[in-house]
Protein backbone atom coordinates (compact mmCIF):
# COMPACT_ATOMS: atom_id res chain seq x y z
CA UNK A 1 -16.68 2.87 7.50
CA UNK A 2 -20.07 2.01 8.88
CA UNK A 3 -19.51 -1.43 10.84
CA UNK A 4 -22.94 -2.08 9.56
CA UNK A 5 -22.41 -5.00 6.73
CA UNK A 6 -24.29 -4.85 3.35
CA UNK A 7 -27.79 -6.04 3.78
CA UNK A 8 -27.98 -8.06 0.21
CA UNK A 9 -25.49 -11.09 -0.07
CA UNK A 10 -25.18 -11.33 -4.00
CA UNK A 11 -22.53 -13.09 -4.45
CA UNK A 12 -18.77 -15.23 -3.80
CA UNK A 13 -17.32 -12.42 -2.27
CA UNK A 14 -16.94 -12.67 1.42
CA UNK A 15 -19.79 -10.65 3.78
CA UNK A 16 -17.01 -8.87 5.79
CA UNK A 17 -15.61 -7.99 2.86
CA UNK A 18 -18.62 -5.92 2.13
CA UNK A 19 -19.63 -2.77 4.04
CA UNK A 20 -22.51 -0.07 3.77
CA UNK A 21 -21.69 3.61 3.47
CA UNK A 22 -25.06 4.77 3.79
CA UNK A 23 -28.58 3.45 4.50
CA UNK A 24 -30.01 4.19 0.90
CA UNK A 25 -31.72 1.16 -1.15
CA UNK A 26 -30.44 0.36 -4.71
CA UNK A 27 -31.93 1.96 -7.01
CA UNK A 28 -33.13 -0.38 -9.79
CA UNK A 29 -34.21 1.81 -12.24
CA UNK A 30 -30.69 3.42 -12.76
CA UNK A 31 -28.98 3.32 -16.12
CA UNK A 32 -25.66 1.44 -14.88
CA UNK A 33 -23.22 0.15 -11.63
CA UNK A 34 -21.02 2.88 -10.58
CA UNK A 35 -17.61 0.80 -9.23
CA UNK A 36 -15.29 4.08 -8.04
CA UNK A 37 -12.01 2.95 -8.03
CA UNK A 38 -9.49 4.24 -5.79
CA UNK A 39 -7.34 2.16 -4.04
CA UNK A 40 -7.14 -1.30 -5.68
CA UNK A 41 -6.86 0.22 -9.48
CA UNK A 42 -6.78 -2.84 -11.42
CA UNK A 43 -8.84 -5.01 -13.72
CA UNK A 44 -7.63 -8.66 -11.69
CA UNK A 45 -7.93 -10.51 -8.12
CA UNK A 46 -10.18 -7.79 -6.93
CA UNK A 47 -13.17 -8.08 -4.94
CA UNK A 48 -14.30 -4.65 -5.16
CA UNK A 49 -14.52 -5.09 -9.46
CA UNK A 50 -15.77 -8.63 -8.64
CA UNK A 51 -18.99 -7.05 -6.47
CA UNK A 52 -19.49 -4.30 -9.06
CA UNK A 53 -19.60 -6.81 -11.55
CA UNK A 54 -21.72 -9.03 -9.24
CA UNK A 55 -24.42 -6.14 -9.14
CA UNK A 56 -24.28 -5.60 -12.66
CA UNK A 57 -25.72 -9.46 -13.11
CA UNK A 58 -27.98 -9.17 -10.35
CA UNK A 59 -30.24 -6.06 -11.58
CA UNK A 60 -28.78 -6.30 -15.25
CA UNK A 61 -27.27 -3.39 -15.90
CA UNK A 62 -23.67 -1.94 -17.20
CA UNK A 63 -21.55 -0.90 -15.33
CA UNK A 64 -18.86 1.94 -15.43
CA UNK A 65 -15.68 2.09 -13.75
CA UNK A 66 -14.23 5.32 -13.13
CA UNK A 67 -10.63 5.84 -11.87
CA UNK A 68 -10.14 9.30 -10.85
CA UNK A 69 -6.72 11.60 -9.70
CA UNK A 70 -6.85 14.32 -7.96
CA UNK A 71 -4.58 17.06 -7.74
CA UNK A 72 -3.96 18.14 -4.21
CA UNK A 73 -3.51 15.08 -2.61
CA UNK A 74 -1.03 15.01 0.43
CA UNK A 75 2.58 14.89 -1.07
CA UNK A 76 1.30 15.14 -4.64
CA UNK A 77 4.34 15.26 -7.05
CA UNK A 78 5.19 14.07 -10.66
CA UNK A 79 6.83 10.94 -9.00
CA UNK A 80 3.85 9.41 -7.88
CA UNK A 81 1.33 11.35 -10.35
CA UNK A 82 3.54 9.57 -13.02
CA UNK A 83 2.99 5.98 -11.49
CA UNK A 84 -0.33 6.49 -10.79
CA UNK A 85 -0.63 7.28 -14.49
CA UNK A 86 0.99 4.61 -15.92
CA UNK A 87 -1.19 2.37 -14.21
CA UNK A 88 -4.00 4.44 -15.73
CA UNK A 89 -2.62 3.43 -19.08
CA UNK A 90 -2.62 0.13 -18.03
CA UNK A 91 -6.11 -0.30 -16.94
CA UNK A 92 -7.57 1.37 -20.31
CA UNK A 93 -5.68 -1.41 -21.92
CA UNK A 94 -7.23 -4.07 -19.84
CA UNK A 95 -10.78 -2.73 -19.95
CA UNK A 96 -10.81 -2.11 -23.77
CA UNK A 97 -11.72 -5.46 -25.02
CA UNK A 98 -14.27 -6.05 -22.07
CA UNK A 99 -18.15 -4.49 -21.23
CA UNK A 100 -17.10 -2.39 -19.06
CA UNK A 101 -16.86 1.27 -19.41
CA UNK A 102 -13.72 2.68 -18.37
CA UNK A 103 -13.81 6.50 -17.45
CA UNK A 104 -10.16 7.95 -16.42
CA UNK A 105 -9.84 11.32 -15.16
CA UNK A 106 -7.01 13.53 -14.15
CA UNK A 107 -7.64 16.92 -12.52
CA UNK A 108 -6.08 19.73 -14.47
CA UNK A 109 -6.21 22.11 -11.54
CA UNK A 110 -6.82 21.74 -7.77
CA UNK A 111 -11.08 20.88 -7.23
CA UNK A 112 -11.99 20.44 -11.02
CA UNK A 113 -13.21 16.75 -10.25
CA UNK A 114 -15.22 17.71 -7.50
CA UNK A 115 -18.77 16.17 -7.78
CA UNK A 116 -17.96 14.05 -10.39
CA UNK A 117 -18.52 11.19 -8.17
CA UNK A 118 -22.00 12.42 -7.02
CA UNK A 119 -22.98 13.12 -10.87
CA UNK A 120 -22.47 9.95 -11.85
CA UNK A 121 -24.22 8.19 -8.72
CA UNK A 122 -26.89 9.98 -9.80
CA UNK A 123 -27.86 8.03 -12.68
CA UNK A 124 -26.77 5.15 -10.91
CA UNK A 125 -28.51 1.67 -9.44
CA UNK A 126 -25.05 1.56 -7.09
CA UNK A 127 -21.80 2.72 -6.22
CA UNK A 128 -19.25 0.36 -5.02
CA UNK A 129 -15.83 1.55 -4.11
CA UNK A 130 -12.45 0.09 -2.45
CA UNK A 131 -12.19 -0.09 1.19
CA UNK A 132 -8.62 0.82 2.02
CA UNK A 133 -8.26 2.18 6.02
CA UNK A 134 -5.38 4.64 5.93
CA UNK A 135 -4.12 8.18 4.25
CA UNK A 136 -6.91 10.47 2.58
CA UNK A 137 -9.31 7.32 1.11
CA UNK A 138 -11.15 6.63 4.04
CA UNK A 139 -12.42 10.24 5.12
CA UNK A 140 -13.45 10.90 0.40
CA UNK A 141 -15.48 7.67 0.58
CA UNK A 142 -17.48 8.57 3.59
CA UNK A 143 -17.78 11.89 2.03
CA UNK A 144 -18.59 10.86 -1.35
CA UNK A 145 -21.88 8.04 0.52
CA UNK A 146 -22.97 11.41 2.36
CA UNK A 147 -23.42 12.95 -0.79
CA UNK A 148 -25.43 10.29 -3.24
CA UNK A 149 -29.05 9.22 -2.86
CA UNK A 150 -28.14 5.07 -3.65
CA UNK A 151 -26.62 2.28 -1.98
CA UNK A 152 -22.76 3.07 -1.87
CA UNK A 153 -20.56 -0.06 -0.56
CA UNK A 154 -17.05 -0.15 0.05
CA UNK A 155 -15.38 -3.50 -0.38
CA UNK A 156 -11.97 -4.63 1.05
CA UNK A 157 -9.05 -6.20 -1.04
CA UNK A 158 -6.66 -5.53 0.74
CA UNK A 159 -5.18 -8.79 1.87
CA UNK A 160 -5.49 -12.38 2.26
CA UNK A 161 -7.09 -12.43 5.37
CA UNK A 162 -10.33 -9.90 5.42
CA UNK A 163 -9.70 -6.66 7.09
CA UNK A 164 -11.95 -6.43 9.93
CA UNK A 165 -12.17 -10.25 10.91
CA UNK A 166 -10.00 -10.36 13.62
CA UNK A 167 -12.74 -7.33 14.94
CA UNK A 168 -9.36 -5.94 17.13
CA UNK A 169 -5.66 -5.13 16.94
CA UNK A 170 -3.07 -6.78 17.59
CA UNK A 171 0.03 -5.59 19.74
CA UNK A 172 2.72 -8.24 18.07
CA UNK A 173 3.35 -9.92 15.16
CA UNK A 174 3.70 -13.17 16.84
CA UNK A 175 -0.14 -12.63 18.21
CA UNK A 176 -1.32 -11.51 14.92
CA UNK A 177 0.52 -14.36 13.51
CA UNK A 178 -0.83 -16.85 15.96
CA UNK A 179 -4.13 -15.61 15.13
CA UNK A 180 -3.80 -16.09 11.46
CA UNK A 181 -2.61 -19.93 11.51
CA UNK A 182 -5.73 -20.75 13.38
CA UNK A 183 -8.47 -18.76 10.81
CA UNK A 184 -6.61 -18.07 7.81
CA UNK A 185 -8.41 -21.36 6.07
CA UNK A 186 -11.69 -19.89 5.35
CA UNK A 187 -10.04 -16.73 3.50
CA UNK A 188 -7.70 -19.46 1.34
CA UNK A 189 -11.13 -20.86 0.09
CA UNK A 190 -12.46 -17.21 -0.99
CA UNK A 191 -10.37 -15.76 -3.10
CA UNK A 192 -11.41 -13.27 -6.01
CA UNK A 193 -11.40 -13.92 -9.38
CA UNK A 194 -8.76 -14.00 -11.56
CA UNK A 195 -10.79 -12.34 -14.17
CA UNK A 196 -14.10 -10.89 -12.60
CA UNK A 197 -14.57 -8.79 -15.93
CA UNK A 198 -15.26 -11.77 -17.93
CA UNK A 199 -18.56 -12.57 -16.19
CA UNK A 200 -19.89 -9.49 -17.10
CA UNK A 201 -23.79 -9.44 -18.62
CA UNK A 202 -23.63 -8.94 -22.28
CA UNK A 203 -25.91 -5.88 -22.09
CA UNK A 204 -24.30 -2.86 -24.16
CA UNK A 205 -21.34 -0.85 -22.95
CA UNK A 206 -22.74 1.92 -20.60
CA UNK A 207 -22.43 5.71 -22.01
CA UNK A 208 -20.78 8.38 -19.77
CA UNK A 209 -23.59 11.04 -19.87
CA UNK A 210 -22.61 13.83 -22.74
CA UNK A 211 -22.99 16.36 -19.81
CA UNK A 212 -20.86 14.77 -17.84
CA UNK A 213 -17.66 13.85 -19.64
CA UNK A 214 -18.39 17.65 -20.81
CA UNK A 215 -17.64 19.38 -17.67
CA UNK A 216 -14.95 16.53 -16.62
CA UNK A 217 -13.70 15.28 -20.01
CA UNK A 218 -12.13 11.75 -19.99
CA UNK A 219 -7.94 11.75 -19.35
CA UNK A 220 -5.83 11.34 -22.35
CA UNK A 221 -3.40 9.05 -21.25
CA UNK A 222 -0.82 8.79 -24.05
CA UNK A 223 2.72 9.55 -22.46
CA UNK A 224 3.22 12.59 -24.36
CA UNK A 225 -0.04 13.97 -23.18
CA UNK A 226 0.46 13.06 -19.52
CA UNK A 227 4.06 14.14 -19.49
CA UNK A 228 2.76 18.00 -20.58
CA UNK A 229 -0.35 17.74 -18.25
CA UNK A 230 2.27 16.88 -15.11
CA UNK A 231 4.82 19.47 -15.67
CA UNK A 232 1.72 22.01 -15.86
CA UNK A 233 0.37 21.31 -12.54
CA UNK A 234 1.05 22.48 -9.49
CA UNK A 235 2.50 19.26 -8.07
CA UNK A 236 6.04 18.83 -6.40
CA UNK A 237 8.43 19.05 -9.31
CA UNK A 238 11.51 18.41 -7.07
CA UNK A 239 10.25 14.50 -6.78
CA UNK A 240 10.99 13.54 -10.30
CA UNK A 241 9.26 10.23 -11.54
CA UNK A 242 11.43 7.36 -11.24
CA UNK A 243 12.75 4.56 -14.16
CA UNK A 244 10.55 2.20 -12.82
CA UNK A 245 7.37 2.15 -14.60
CA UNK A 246 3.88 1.71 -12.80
CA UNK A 247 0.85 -0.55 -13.57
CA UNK A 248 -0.48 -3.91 -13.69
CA UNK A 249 1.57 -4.95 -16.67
CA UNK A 250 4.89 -3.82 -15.02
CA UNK A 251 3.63 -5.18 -11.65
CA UNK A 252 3.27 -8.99 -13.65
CA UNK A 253 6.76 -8.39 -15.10
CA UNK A 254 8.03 -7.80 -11.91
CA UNK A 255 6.20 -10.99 -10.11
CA UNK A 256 7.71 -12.80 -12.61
CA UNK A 257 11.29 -11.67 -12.02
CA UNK A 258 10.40 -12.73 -8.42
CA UNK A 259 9.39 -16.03 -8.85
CA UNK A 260 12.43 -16.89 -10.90
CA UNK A 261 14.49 -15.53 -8.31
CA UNK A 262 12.06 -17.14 -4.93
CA UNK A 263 14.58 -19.93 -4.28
CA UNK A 264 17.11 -17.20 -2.94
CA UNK A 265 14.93 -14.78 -1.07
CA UNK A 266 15.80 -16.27 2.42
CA UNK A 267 19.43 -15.80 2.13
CA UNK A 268 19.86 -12.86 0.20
CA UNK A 269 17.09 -10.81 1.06
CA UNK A 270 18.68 -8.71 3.66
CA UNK A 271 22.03 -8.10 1.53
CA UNK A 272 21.53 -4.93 0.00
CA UNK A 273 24.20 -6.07 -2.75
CA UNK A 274 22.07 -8.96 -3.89
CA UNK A 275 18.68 -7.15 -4.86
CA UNK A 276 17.26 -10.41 -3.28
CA UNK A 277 14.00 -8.35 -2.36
CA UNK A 278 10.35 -8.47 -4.56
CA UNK A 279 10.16 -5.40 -5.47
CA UNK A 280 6.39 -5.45 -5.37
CA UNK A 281 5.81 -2.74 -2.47
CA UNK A 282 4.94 0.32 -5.25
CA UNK A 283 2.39 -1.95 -7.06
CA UNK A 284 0.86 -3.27 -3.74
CA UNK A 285 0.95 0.10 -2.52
CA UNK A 286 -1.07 1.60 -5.23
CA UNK A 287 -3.28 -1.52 -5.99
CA UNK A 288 -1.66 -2.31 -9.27
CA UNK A 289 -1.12 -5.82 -7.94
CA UNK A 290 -2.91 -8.10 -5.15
CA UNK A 291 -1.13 -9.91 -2.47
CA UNK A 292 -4.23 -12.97 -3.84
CA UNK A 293 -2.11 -12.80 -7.28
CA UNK A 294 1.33 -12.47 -5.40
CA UNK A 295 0.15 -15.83 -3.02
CA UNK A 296 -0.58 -17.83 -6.49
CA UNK A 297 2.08 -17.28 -7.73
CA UNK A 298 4.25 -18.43 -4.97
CA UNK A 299 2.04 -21.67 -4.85
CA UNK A 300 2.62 -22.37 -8.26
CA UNK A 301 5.74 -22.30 -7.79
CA UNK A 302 6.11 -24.58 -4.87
CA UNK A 303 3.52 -26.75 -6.45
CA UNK A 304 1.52 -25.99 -3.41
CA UNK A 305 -2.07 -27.12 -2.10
CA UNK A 306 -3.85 -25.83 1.29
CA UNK A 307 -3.54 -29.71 2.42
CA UNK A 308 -0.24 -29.27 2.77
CA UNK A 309 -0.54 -26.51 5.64
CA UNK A 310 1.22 -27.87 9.14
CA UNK A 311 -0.96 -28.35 12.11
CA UNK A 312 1.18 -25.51 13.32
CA UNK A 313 -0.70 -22.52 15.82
CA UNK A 314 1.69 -21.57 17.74
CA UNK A 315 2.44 -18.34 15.84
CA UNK A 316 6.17 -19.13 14.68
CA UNK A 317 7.66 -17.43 11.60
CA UNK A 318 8.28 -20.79 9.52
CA UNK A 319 6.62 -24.48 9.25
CA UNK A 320 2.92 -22.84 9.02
CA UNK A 321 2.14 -23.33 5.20
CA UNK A 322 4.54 -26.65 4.05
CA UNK A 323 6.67 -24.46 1.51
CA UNK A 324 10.36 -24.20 1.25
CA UNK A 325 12.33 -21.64 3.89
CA UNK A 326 12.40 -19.07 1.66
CA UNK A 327 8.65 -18.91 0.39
CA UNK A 328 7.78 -19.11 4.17
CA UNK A 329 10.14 -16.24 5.27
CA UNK A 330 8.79 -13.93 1.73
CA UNK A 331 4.76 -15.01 2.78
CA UNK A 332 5.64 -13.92 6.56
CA UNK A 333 6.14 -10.28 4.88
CA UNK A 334 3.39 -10.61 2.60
CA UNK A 335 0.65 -11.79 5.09
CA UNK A 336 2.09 -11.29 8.53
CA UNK A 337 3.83 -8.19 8.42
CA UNK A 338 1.98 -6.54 5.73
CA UNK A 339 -1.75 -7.19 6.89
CA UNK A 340 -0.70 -6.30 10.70
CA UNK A 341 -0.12 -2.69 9.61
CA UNK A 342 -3.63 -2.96 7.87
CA UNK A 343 -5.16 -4.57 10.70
CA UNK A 344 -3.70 -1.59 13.12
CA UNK A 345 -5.12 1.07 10.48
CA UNK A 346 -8.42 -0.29 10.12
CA UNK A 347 -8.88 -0.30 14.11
CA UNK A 348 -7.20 3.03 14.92
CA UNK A 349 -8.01 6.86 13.55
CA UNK A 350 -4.42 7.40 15.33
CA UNK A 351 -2.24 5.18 13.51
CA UNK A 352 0.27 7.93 12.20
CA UNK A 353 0.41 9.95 15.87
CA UNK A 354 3.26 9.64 17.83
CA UNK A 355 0.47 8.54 20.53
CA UNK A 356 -0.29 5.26 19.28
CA UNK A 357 3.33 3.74 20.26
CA UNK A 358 2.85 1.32 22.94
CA UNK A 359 2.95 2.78 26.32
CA UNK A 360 6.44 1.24 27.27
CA UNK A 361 7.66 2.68 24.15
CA UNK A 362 7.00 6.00 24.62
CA UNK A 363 7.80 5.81 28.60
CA UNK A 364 11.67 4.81 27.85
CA UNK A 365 11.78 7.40 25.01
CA UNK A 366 10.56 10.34 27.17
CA UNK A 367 13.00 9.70 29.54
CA UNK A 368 15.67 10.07 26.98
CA UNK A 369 14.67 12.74 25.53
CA UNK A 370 17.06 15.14 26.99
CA UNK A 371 19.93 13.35 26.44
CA UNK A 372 22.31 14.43 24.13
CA UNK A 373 22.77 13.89 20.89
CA UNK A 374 26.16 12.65 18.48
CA UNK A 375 24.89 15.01 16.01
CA UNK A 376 22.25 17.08 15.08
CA UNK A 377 21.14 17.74 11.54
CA UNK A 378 18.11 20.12 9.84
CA UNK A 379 15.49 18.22 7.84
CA UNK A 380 17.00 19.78 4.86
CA UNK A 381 20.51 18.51 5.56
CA UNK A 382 18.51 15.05 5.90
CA UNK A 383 16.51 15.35 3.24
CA UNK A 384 19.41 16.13 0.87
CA UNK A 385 21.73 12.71 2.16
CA UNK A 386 24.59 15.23 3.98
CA UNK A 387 25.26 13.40 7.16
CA UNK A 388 28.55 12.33 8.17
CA UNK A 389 27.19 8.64 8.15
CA UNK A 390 27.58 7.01 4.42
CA UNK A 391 25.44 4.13 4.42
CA UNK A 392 22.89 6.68 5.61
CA UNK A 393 23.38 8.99 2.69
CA UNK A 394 23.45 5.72 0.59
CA UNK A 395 19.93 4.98 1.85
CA UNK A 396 18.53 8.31 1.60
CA UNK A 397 20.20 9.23 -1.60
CA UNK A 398 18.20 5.46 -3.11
CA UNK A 399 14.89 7.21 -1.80
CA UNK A 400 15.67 10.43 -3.74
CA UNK A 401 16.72 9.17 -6.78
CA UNK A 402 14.80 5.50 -6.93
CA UNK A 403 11.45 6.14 -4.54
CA UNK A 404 12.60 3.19 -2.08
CA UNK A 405 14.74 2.27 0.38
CA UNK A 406 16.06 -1.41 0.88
CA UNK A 407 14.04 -2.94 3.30
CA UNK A 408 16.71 -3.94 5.89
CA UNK A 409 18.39 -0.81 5.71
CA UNK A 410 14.84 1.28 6.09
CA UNK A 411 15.20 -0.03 9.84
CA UNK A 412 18.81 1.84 9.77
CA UNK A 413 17.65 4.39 8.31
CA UNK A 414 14.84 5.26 10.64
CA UNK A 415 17.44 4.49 13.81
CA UNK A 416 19.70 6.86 12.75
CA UNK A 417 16.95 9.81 11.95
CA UNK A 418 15.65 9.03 16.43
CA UNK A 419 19.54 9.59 17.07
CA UNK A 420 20.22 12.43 15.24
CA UNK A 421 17.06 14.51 16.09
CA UNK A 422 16.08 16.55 19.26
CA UNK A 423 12.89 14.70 20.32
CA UNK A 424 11.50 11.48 19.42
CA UNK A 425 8.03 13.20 18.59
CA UNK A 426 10.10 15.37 15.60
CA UNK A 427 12.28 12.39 14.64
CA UNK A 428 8.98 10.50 13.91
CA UNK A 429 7.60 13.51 11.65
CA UNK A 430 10.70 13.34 10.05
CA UNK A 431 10.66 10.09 9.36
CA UNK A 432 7.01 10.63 8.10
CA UNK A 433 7.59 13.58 6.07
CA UNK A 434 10.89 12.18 4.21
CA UNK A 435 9.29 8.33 3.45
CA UNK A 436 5.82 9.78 2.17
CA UNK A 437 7.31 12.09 0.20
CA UNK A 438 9.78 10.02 -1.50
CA UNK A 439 8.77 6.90 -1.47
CA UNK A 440 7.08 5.19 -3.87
CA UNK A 441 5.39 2.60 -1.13
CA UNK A 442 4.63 5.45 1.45
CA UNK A 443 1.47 6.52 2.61
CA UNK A 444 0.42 3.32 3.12
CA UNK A 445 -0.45 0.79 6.31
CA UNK A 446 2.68 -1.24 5.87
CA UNK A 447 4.96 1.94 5.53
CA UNK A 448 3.43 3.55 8.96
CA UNK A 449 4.51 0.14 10.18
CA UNK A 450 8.11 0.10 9.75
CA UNK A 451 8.20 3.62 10.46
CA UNK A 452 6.81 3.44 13.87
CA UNK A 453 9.09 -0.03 14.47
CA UNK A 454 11.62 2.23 14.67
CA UNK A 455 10.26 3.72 17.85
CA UNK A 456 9.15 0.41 19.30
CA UNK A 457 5.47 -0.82 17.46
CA UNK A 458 5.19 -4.49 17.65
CA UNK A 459 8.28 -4.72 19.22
CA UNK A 460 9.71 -5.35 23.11
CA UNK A 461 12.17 -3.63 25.05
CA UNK A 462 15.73 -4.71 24.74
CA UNK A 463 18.77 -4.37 26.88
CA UNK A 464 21.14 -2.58 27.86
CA UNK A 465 19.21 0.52 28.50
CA UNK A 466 21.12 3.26 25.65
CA UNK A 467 21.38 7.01 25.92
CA UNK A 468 18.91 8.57 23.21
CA UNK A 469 17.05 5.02 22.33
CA UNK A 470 16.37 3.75 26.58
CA UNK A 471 15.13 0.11 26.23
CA UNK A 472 13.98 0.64 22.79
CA UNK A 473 16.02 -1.58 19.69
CA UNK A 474 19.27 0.51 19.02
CA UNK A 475 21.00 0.05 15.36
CA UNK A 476 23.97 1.49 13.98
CA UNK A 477 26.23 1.75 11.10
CA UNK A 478 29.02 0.37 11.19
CA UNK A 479 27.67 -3.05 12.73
CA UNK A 480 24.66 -3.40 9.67
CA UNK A 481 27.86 -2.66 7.49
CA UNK A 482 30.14 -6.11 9.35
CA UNK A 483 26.96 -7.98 8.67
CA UNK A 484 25.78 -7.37 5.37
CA UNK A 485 27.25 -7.18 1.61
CA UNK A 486 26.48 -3.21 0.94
CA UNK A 487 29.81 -2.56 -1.61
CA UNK A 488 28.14 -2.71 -4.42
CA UNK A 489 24.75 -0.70 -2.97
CA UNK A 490 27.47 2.03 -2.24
CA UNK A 491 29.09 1.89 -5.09
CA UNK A 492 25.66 2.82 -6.77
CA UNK A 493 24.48 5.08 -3.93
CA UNK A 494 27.14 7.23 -1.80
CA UNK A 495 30.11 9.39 -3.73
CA UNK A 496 34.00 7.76 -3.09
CA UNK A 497 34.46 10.12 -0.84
CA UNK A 498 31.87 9.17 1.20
CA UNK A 499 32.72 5.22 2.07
CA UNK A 500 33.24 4.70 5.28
CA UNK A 501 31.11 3.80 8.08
CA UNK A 502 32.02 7.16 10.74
CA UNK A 503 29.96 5.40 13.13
């Protein structure tokens, strides 16, 4: 994105939250506000909607909202075409009882959307769309401003703290923490509406041109209809959609279930028995939930106020905000580690080469490159959970069947992959391939971040200096399995004849 920021302050959302795609003017005279939704597809806590709607007041017009999906997107498969329609559902619930105009479409074969986005600029005063810094999005909303003849502006909701405020990246997560306790204030005061639909002019509902919705007629989204429309196109049918339903509506259920369960999140977090984890990474992931929402929540429940945050800056994990030990450690993830993989994606095209490790990282690895390895297995044998190693297969065989991995054990998982492959270069395109393909929560800024962990990203060298790993963090087996509860996960995950720890 243009570092240029938008020349026309409307409104309560933050200026660098707002970019310029192009140099074009409004154009007043258009019939309605085009808000493009791609990243952050819901109707709450959204600055993107919030600035649509903002522009809307401002030059009086409708506006339309138009949530696309396209066929041929990297990885495409019925598991994450399924969530992504769900949320669809979702969102045509939400929007029916409001101003807006809410235009879903779902490609029926590879390219049938394309210039649907430039159509509809063209009738309209402006197009604002979500500023997200990593997998496909970035490189279709430049394209898409290149293409229309009005002010496009891409808006960032990403996170609590605004994207490209820090204006560089940050090596650790202590430094990117320090740097948070000392400016997170001003983004505390700013957050998005709960509801930005509601201040909506009450001008009439804007009509999707007959010519338009002609050529790229609006999705049916009834299950039965979506269900035929997915086994019909030419997406990965071996990822099968998972029990776990996607969409704003599920992603509030499952807040919920968190917030009853917040007082035991430090303890049992990292037990893969207790399922003391959120469960929010698929609905962050694909913007059916904001980490604003997630945050209020959490203050709600700790009856919470920003007076209460410590005089604290010297970036430690705990005593920053004046909340229990356990909403600390979950609002570490949330903020710290989350927003540092956003903060490395928004500052670096390379963020998913094997390149971008830190140079130590890569040194230590090179040199133990050669060595030899326990065991070597193909990509298939890995994708498919046969490895001598149980808890492995338990881990893998989760990501197959559920679309996620426990969090603690993702770190495992990844360890084992570097051991078990020739090189670390292929071991990290494993790694890639397996967790974007499967997981519900991949392809996304915090994914790429525990991935390349694994290899050494915001961490140090450690001692003694291993065969395979050098001075980078080694992890095995059998010791995750001495410290943590994992019966019950294998129980659920890995055959009988599969439990016990070989290594």
């Amino acid at each position: 994105m243009s570092e240029s920021r938008s020349a026309l302050a409307l409104s309560s959302v933050p200026a660098l939250r707002v970019g310029s795609l192009n140099r074009h003017p409004p154009a007043p005279n258009g019939n309605y506000i085009l808000y493009w939704m791609t990243a952050f597809r819901r109707t709450r806590h959204n600055f993107a909607l919030q600035r649509a709607v903002e522009w809307a007041n401002e030059l009086q017009r409708p506006l339309i909202v138009l949530e696309a999906l396209r066929v041929d997107y990297p990885w495409a498969s019925d598991r994450f075409h399924r969530f992504i329609l769900d949320g669809m559902a979702s969102n045509r619930a939400a929007f029916a009882p409001t101003n807006a105009t809410y235009y879903p479409y779902a490609e029926h074969e590879p390219g049938a959307g394309k210039g649907l986005v430039r159509a509809l600029a063209s009738q309209a005063c402006v197009v604002v769309t979500d500023d997200y810094p990593a997998f496909f999005l970035p490189r279709a909303a430049s394209a898409a401003a290149a293409s229309v003849d009005v002010l496009k502006e891409a808006v960032d909701s990403n996170g609590i703290h605004a994207l490209r405020a820090p204006g560089k990246e940050f090596a650790t997560a202590h430094a990117f923490r320090r740097w948070l306790q000392s400016n997170i204030s001003e983004d505390l005061e700013t957050f998005p509406l709960a509801d930005p639909l509601s201040d909506l002019p009450s001008t009439r509902r804007a009509e999707v041109p007959d010519a338009i919705t002609t050529r790229w007629p609006m999705a049916d989204l009834e299950p039965a209809v979506t269900n035929k429309l997915i086994r019909a196109l030419p997406l990965d049918h071996s990822v099968a959609p998972v029990d776990q339903m996607g969409g704003a509506r599920a992603a509030g259920a499952r807040l919920s279930n968190f917030i009853d369960r917040l007082a035991r999140y430090d303890a049992e977090r990292n037990h893969p028995d207790s399922g003391g984890g959120s469960g929010l990474s698929p609905y962050l992931h694909f913007g059916h939930i904001s980490s604003h929402e997630i945050f209020r929540a959490v203050a709600d429940a700790e009856s919470w106020s920003v007076a209460d945050i410590s005089g604290r800056r010297d970036g430690g994990r705990s005593g920053f905000w004046g909340m229990s030990d356990p909403a600390e450690a979950f609002l570490d993830e949330l903020i710290t580690w989350r927003e540092l993989g956003f903060n490395f994606c928004a500052h670096r095209n390379d963020y998913d080469h094997y390149g971008s490790l830190p140079e130590w990282s890569r040194r230590t690895l090179e040199e133990r490159a050669s060595d030899p390895r326990p065991e070597q297995y193909s990509l298939e044998e890995l994708e498919q959970a046969c490895t001598a190693d149980s808890l492995w297969n338990a881990a893998q065989t989760q990501l197959l069947r559920d679309g996620v991995i426990h969090n603690y054990l993702r770190m495992l998982w990844g360890k084992r992959i570097l051991e078990w492959t020739q090189s670390p270069r292929e071991a990290l395109d494993r790694m890639i391939h397996l967790n974007n393909k499967y997981a519900l929560d991949g392809r996304d800024p915090n994914s790429y971040s525990g991935v390349f962990w694994v290899l050494g990203r915001y961490d140090r060298a450690w001692g003694p200096r291993r065969p395979i790993f050098g001075t980078v963090r080694y992890m095995s087996s059998a010791n995750t399995a001495r410290k943590l509860r994992v019966r019950d996960y294998m129980n659920r995950y890995a055959p009988r004849s599969q439990q016990s720890m070989s290594r």
